[in-house]
Protein backbone atom coordinates (compact mmCIF):
# COMPACT_ATOMS: atom_id res chain seq x y z
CA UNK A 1 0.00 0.00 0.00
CA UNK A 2 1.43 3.79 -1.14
CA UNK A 3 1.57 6.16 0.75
CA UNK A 4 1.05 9.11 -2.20
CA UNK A 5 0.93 11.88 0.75
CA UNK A 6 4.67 11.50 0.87
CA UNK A 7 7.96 10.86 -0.59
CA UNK A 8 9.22 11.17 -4.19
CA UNK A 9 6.51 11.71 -6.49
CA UNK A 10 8.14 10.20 -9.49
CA UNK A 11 8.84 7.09 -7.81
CA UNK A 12 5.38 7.12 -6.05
CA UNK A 13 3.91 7.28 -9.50
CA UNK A 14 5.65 4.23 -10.85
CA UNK A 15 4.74 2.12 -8.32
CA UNK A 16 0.77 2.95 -7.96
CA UNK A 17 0.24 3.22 -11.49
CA UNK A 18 2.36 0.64 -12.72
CA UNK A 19 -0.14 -2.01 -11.06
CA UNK A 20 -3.16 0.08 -12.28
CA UNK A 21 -1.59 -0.42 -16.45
CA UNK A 22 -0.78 -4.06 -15.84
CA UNK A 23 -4.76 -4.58 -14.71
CA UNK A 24 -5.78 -2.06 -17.46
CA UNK A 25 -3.96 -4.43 -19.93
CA UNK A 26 -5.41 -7.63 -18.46
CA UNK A 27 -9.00 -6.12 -19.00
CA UNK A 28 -7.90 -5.30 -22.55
CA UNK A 29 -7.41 -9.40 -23.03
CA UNK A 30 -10.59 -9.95 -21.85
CA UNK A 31 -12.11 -8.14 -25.20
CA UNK A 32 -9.08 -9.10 -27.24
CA UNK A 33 -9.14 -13.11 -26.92
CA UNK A 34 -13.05 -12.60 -27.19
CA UNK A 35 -12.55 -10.92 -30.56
CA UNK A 36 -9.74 -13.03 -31.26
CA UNK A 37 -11.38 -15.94 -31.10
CA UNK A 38 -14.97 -14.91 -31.69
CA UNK A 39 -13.29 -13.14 -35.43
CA UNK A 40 -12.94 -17.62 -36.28
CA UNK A 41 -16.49 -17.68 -36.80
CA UNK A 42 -16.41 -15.12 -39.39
CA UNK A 43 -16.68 -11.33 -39.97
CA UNK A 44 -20.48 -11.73 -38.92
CA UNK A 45 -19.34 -13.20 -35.22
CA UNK A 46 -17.19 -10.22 -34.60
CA UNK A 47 -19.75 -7.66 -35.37
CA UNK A 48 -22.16 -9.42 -32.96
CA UNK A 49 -19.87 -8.51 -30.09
CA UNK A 50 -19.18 -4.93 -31.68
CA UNK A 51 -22.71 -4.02 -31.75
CA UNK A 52 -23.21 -4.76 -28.13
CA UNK A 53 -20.45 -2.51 -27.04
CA UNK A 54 -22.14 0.96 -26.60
CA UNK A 55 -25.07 -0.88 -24.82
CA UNK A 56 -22.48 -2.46 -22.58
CA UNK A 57 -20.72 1.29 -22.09
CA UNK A 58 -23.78 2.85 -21.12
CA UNK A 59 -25.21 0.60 -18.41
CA UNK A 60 -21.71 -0.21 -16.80
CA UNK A 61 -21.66 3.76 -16.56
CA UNK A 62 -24.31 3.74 -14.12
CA UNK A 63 -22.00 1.21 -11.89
CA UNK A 64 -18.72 2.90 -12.44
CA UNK A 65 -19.69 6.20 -11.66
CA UNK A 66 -21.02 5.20 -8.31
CA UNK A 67 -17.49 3.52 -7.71
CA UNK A 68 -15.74 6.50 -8.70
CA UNK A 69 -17.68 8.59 -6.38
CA UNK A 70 -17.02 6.54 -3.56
CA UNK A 71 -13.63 5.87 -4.39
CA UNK A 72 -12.78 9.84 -4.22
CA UNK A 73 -14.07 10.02 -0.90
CA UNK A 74 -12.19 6.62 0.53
CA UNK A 75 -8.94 8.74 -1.10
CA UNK A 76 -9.88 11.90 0.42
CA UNK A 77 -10.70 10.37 3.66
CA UNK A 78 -6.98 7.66 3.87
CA UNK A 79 -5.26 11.02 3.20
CA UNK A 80 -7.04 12.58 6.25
CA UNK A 81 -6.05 9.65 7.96
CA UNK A 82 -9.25 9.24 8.93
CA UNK A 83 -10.42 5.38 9.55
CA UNK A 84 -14.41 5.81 10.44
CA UNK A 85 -15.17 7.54 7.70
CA UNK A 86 -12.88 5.27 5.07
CA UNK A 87 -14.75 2.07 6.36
CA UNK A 88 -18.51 3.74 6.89
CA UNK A 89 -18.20 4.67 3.23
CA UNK A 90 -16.83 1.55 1.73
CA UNK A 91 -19.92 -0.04 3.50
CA UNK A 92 -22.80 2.08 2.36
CA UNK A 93 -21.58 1.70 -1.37
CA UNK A 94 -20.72 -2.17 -1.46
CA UNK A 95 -24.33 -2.09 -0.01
CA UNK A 96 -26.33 0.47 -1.86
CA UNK A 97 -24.39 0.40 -5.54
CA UNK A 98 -25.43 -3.81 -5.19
CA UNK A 99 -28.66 -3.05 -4.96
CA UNK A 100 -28.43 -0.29 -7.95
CA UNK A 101 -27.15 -2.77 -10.08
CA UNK A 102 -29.36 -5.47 -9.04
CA UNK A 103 -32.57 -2.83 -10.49
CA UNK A 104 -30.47 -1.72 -13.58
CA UNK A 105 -29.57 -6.22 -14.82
CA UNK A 106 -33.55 -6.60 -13.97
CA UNK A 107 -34.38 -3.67 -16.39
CA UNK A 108 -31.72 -4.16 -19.28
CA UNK A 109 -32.43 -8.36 -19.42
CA UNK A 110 -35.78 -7.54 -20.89
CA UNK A 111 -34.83 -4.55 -23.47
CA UNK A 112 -31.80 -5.73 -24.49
CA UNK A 113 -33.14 -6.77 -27.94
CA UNK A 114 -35.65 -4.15 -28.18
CA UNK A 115 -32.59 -1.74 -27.84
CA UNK A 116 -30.35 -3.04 -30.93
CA UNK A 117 -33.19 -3.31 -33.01
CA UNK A 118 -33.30 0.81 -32.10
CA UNK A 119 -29.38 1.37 -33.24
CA UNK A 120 -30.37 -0.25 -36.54
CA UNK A 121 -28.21 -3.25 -35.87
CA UNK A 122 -28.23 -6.01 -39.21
CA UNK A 123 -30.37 -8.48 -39.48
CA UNK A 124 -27.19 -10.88 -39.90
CA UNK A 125 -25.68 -10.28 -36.43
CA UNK A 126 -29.20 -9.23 -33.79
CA UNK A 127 -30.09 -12.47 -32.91
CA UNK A 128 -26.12 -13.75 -31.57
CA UNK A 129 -25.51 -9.76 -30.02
CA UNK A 130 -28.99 -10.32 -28.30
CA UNK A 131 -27.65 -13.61 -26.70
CA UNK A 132 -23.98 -12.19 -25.89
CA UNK A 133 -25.67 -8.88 -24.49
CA UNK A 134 -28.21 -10.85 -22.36
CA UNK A 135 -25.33 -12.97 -20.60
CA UNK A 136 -22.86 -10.06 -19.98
CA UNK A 137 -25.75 -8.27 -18.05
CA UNK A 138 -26.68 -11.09 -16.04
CA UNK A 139 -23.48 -11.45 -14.41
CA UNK A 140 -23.15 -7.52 -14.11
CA UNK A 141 -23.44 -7.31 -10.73
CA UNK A 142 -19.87 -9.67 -10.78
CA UNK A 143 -18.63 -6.52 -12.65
CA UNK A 144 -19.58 -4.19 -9.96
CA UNK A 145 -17.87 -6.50 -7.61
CA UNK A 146 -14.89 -6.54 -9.06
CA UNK A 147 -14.72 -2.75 -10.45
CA UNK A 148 -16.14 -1.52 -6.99
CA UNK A 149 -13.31 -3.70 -4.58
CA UNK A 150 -10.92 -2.64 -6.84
CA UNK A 151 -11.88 1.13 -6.33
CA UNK A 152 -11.95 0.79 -2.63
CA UNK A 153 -8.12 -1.22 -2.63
CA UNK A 154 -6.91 1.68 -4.97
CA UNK A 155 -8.14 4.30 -2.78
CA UNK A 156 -6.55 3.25 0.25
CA UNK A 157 -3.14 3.52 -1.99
CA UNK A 158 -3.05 -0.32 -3.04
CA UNK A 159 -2.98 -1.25 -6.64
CA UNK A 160 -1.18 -4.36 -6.73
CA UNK A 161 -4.10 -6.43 -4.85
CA UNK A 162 -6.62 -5.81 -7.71
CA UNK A 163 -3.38 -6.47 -10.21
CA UNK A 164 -3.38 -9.83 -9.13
CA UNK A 165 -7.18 -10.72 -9.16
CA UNK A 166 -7.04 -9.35 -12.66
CA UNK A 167 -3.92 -11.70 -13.78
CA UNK A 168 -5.87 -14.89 -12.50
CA UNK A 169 -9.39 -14.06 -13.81
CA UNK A 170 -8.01 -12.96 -17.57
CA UNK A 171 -5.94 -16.08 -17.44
CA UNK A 172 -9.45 -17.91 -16.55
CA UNK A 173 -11.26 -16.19 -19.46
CA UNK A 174 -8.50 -16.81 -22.07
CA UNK A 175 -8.67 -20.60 -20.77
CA UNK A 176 -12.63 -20.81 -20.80
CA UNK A 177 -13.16 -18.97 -23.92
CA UNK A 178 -12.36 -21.55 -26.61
CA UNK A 179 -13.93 -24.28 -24.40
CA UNK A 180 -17.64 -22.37 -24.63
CA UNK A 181 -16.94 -20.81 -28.15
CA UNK A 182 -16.33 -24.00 -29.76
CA UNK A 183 -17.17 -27.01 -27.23
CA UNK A 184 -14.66 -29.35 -24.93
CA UNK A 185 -15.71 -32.69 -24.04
CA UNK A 186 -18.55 -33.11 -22.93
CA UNK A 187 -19.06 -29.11 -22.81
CA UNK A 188 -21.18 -28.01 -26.01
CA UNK A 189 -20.05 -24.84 -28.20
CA UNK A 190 -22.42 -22.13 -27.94
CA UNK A 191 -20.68 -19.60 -30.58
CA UNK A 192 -20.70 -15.79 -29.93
CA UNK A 193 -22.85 -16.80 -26.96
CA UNK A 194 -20.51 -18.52 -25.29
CA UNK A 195 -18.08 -15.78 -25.64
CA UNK A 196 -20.60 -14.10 -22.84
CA UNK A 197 -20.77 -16.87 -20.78
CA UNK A 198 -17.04 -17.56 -20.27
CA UNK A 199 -16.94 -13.27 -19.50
CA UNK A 200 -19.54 -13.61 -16.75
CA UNK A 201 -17.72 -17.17 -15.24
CA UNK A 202 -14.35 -14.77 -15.12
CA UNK A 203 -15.70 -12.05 -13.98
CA UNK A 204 -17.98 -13.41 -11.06
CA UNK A 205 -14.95 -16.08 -10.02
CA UNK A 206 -12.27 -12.91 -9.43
CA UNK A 207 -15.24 -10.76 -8.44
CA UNK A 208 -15.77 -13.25 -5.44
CA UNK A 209 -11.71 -13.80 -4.80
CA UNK A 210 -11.30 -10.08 -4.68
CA UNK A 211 -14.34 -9.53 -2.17
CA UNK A 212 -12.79 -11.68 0.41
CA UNK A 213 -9.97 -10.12 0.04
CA UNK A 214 -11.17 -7.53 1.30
CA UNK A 215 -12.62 -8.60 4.10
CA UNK A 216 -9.96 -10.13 5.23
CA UNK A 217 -7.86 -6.80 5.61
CA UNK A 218 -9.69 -5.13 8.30
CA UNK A 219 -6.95 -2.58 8.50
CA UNK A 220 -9.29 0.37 7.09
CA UNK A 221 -12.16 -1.67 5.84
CA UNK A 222 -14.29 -3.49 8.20
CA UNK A 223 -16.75 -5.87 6.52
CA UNK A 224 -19.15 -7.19 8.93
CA UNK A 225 -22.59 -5.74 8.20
CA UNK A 226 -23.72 -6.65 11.34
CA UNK A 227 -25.83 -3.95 12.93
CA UNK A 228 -25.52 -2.02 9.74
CA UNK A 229 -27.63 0.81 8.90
CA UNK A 230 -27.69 3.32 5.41
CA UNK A 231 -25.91 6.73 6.22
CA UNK A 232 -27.82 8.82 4.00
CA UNK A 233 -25.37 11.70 4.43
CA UNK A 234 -22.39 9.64 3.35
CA UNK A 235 -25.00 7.96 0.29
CA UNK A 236 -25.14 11.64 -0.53
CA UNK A 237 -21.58 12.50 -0.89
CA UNK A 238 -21.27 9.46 -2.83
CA UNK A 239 -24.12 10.39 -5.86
CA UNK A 240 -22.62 13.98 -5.41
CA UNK A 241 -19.63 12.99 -6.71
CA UNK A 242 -20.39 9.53 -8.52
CA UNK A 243 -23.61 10.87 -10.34
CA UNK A 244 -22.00 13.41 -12.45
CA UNK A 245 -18.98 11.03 -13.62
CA UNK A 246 -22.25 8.62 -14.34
CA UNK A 247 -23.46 11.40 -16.29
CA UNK A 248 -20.13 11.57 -18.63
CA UNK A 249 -19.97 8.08 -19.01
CA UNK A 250 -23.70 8.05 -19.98
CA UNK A 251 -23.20 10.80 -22.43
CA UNK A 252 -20.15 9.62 -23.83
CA UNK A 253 -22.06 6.49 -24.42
CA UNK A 254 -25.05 7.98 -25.76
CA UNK A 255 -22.45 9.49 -28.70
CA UNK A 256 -21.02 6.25 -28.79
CA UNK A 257 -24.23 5.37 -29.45
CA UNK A 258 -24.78 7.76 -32.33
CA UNK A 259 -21.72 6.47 -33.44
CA UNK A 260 -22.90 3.21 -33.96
CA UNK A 261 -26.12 3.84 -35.27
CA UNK A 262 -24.21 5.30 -38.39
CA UNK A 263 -21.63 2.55 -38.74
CA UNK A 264 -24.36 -0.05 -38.27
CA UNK A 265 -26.06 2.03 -41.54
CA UNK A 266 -22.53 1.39 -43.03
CA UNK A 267 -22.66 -2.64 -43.65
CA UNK A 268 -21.18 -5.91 -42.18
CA UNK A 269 -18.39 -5.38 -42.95
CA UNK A 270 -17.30 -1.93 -41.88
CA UNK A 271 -18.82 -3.15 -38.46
CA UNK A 272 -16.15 -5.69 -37.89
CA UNK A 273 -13.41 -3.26 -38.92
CA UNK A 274 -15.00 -0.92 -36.56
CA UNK A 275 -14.94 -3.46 -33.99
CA UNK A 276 -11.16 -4.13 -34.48
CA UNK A 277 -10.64 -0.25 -34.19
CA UNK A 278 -12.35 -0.30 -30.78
CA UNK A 279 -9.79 -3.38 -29.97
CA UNK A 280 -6.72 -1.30 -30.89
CA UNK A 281 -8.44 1.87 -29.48
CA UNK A 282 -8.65 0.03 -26.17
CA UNK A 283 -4.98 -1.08 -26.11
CA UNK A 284 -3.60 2.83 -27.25
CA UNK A 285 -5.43 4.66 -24.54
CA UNK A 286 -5.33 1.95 -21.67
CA UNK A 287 -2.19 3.84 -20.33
CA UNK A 288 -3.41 7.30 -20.19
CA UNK A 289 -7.13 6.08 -18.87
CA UNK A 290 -4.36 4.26 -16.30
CA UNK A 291 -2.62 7.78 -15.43
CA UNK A 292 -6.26 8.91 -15.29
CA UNK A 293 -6.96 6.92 -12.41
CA UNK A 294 -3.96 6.97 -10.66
CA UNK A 295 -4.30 11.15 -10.45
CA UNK A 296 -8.24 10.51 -9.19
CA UNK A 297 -6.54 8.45 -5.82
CA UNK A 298 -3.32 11.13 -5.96
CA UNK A 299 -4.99 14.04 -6.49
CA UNK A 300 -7.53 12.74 -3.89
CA UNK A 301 -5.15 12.09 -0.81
CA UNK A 302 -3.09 15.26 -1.39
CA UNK A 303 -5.80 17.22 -1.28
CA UNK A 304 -7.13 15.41 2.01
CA UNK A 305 -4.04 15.58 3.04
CA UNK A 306 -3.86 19.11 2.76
CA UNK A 307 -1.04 19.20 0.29
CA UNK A 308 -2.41 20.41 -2.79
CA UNK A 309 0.70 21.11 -4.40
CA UNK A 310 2.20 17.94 -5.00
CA UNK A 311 -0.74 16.99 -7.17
CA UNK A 312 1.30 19.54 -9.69
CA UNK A 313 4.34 17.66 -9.36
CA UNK A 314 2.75 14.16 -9.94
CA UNK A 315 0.72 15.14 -12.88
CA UNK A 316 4.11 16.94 -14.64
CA UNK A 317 5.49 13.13 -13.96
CA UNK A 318 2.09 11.38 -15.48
CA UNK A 319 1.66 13.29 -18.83
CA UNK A 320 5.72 13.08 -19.13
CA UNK A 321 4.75 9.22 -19.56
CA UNK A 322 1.88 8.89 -20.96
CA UNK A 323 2.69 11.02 -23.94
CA UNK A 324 5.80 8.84 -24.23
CA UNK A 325 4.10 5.55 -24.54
CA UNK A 326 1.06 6.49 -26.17
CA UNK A 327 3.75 8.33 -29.21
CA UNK A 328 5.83 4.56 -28.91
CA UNK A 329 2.55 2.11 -28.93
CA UNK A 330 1.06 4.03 -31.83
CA UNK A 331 3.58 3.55 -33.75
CA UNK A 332 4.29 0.02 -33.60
CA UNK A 333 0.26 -0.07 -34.16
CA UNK A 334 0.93 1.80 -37.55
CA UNK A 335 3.33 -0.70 -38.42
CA UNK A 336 1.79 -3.87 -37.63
CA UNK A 337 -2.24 -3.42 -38.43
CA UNK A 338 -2.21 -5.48 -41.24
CA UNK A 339 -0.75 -8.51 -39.00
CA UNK A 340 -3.15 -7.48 -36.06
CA UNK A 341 -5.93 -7.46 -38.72
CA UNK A 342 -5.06 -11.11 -39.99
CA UNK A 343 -5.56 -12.31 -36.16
CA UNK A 344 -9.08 -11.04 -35.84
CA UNK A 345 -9.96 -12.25 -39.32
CA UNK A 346 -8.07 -15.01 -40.47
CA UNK A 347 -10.21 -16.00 -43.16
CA UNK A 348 -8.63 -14.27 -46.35
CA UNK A 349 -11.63 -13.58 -48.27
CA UNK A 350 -13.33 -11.41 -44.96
CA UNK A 351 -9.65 -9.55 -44.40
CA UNK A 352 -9.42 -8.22 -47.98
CA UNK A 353 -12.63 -6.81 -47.09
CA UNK A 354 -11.90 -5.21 -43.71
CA UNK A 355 -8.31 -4.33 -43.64
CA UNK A 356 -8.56 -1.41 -45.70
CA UNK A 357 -11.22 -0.19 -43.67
CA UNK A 358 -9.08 -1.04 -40.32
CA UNK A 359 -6.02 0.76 -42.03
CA UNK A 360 -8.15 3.95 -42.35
CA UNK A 361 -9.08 4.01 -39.53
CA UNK A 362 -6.11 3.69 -37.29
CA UNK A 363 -4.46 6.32 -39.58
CA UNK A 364 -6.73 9.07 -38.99
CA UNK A 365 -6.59 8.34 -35.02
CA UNK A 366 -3.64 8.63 -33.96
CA UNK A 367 -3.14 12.34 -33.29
CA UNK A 368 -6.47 11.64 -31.14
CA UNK A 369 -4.33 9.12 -29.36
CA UNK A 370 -1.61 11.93 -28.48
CA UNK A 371 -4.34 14.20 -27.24
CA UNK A 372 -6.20 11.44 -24.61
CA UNK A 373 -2.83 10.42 -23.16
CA UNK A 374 -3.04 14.18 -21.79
CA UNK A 375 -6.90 14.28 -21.61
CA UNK A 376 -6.94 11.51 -19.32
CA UNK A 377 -4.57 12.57 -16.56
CA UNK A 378 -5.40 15.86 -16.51
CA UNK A 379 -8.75 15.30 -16.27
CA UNK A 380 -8.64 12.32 -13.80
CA UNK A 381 -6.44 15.11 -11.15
CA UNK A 382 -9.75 17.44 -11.65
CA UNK A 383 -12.37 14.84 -10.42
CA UNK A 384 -9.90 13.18 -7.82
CA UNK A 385 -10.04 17.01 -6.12
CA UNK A 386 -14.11 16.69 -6.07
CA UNK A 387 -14.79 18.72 -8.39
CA UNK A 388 -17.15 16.08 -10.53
CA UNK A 389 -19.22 19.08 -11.75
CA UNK A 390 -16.65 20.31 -14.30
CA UNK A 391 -15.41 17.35 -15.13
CA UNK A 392 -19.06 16.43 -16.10
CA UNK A 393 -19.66 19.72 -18.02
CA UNK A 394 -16.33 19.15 -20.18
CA UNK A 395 -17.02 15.81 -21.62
CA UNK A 396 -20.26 16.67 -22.21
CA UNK A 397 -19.48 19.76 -24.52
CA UNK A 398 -17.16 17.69 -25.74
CA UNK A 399 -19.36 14.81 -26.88
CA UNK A 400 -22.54 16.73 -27.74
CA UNK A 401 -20.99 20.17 -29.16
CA UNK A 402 -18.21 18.23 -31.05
CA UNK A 403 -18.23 14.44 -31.45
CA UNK A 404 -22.22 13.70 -32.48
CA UNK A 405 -22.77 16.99 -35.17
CA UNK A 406 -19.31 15.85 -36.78
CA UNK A 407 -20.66 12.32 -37.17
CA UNK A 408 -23.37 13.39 -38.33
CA UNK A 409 -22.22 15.55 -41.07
CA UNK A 410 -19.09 13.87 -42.00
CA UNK A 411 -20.68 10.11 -42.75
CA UNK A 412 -22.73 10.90 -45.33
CA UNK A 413 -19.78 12.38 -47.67
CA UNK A 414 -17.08 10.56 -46.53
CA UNK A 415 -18.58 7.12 -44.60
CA UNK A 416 -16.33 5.31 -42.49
CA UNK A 417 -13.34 8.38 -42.71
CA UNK A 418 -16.37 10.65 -41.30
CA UNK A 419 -16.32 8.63 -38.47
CA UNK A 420 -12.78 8.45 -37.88
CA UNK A 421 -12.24 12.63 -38.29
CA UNK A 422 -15.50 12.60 -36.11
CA UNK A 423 -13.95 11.13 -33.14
CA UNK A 424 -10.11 12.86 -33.55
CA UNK A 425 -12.00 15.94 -33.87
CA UNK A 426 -13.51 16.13 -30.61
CA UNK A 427 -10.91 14.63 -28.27
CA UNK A 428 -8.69 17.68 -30.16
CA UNK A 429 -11.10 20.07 -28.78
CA UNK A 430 -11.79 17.96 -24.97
CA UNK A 431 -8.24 18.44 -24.88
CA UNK A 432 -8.06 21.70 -25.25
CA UNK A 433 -10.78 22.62 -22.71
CA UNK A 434 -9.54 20.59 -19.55
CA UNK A 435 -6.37 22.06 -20.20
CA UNK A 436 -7.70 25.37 -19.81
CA UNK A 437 -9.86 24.69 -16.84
CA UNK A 438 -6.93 22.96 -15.09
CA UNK A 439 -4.63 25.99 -15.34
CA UNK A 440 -7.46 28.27 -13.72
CA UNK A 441 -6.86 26.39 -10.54
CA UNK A 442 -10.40 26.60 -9.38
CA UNK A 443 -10.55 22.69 -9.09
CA UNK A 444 -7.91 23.09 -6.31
CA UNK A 445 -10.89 24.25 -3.93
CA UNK A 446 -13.49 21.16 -4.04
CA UNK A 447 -11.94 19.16 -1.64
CA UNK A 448 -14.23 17.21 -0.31
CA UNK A 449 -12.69 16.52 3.49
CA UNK A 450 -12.30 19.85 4.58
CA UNK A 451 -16.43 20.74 3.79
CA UNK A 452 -17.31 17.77 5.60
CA UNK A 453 -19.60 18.17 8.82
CA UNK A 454 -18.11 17.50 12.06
CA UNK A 455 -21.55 15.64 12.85
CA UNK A 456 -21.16 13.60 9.80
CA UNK A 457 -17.54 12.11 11.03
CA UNK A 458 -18.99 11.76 14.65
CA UNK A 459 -21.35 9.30 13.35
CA UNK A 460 -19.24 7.34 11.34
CA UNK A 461 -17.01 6.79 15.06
CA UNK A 462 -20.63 6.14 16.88
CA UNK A 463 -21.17 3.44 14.22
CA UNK A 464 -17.31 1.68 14.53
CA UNK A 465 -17.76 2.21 18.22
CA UNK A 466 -20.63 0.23 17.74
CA UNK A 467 -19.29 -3.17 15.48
CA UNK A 468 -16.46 -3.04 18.33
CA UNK A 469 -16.88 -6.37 19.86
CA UNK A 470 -17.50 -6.65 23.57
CA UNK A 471 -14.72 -7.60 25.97
């Protein structure tokens, strides 16, 4: 566990977000051996998981937000040093974000068909993204399990916990995907569907393994719901700051959505090339979403902490690194997308037709992949100070001002490149905006630790004092 309140900021930064990349590159498996060996069944299996992603983004946005808002205030609070308030928060959102998610799986499980017949989805591929879709949200609230655990362990300063959960369940998934895909033993193939179901078998086995992790380390977190009781004032603080990052994610979806809706319009075929971009989009911006959320837990305990200005000095460090990587991994990309290609679509016949598309695409993104590795970080330190609100407000100019007219106007002259430009276009101008904001320093002043009630912090000790067990 890191300390990030003290010490060498450099070297603090290497080892807390080291640990955070590794994990982000073991989630990226999960959707690359998926593709990888979903892309066997043809260019028609692939785009059945593609057109299932944005429908994916924007219910999981609903769960990560609430783990982001909770995981700003456990960061806040470790920095404050302050134990009551760490564990009466970790407990009202392992509680109260389970039962969220419980509601949204109950709600999506009986649209889910209804809403990719809505984006225009192909005939070809609805029936096999209906099943894949309907699997993946049954075993969401696994995925809150994992993503929320992992939230807490990072904001108490440990990232290597979650590191390790993620190395064993992507190991899982890479060993249970070709058994369900295309049958073992007595253990039938189920296709694209059981793509899902090896997802949701990872997922809940590492969700579980990380969960009692947890409650094993009673250090900070104390899991014993016995006498336990909804702090309305803490659920508060949690939707004050989780709702609006729920908000981005949701809006960022809903372009994603737009997005797709357009591509879908395109054909088969530029579908699974669009589904390969997402792939490679994944693997390019998985280290600066990393530095993203290592600033949320930095810039959180400084400012608990009181010590506002080594968030400066870390995020110098953070976009020093992540421009470096995102400038090497780009290019390599450049250079081997026809080989990359040939993996997802081995068949010759469906590569000639999707390569070119692929090659396009990746071309025409990668100054957008320059301008996230500085998004990210920059606007991760923003919302790890509490201030949710502008973060919110950015992304959504971004999406709605930028991203979704572009689409719209580009695709119909240019297809597929519209889409591309589309999406460079407005991470250009996101970019430019949270760089702005950041330098007017206002974000400095949201802290959430220093508005908090005195009463509020007296009844997270009542409630410890409480679970204490008698002597």
């Amino acid at each position: 566990m890191v300390d990030l309140t003290r010490g060498p900021t450099f070297r603090n930064l290497i080892l807390f977000s080291a640990p955070i990349m590794l994990q982000g590159s073991f989630q990226i498996a999960y959707n690359l051996v998926d593709r990888m060996w979903v892309g066997r069944l043809g260019k028609e299996a692939i785009a059945s998981v593609t057109v299932g992603f944005p429908v994916m983004f924007f219910m999981i946005s609903m769960v990560i937000g609430i783990a982001v808002g909770a995981g700003i205030m456990i960061a806040q609070y470790r920095g404050a040093k302050d134990r009551d308030m760490v564990n009466l928060t970790a407990r009202n959102f392992l509680i109260f974000g389970g039962l969220i998610v419980i509601l949204i799986s109950a709600v999506i499980l009986m649209n889910v068909e209804r809403v990719l017949v809505m984006l225009h989805t192909p005939e070809e591929v609805l029936a096999n993204g209906t099943l894949y879709l309907q699997w993946i949200f049954s075993g969401l609230i696994f995925f809150f399990m994992y993503n929320g655990v992992t939230g807490i362990f990072r904001g108490l300063g440990d990232s290597v916990t979650p590191l390790k959960v993620a190395a064993f369940s992507t190991a899982l998934n890479i060993v249970l995907d070709p058994i369900f895909i295309f049958g073992w033993g007595p253990i039938n193939g189920y296709g694209v569907e059981g793509a899902g179901i090896a997802t949701v078998l990872a997922n809940a086995i590492g969700g579980c393994i990380i969960f009692y992790l947890l409650a094993r380390r009673k250090e900070w977190v104390d899991l014993s719901f016995a006498r336990f009781s909804f702090n309305w004032d803490v659920i508060r603080d949690i939707l004050r700051l989780g709702l609006p990052t729920t908000a981005t994610m949701m809006v960022v979806s809903g372009s994603v959505m737009v997005v797709m809706r357009y591509v879908n319009e395109l054909g088969t075929v530029v579908l699974a090339a669009y589904g390969i971009g997402i792939v490679l989009d994944s693997l390019l911006m998985m280290p600066a979403m990393s530095f993203g959320q290592a600033m949320t837990t930095i810039a959180g305990q400084n400012i608990g902490a009181g010590k506002p200005e080594r968030v400066g000095l870390f995020l110098r460090d953070t976009l020093k690194l992540s421009v470096g990587l995102a400038v090497i991994i780009g290019s390599v990309l450049v250079v081997s997308t026809p080989w990359i290609t040939r993996v997802f679509q081995p068949d010759p016949v469906d590569y000639d037709l999707v390569y070119p598309y692929v090659r396009i695409y990746i071309q025409i993104m990668l100054i957008r992949y320059v301008m996230m590795s500085m998004f990210f970080p920059i606007n991760g330190t923003i919302r790890g100070a509490g201030d949710a609100m502008a973060s919110m407000f950015l992304v959504i100019i971004t999406q709605m001002v930028i991203r979704v007219p572009a689409v719209i106007l580009l695709v119909p002259h240019m297809g597929f490149t519209g889409i591309a430009l589309g999406l460079s276009a407005s991470t250009i101008f996101g970019f430019m905006l949270v760089s702005i904001y950041y330098k007017t320093g206002i974000w400095k002043k949201r802290g959430l630790v220093k508005q908090q009630k005195m009463g509020l912090a007296q009844e997270a000790r009542d409630e410890a004092n409480l679970n204490e067990p008698e002597i």
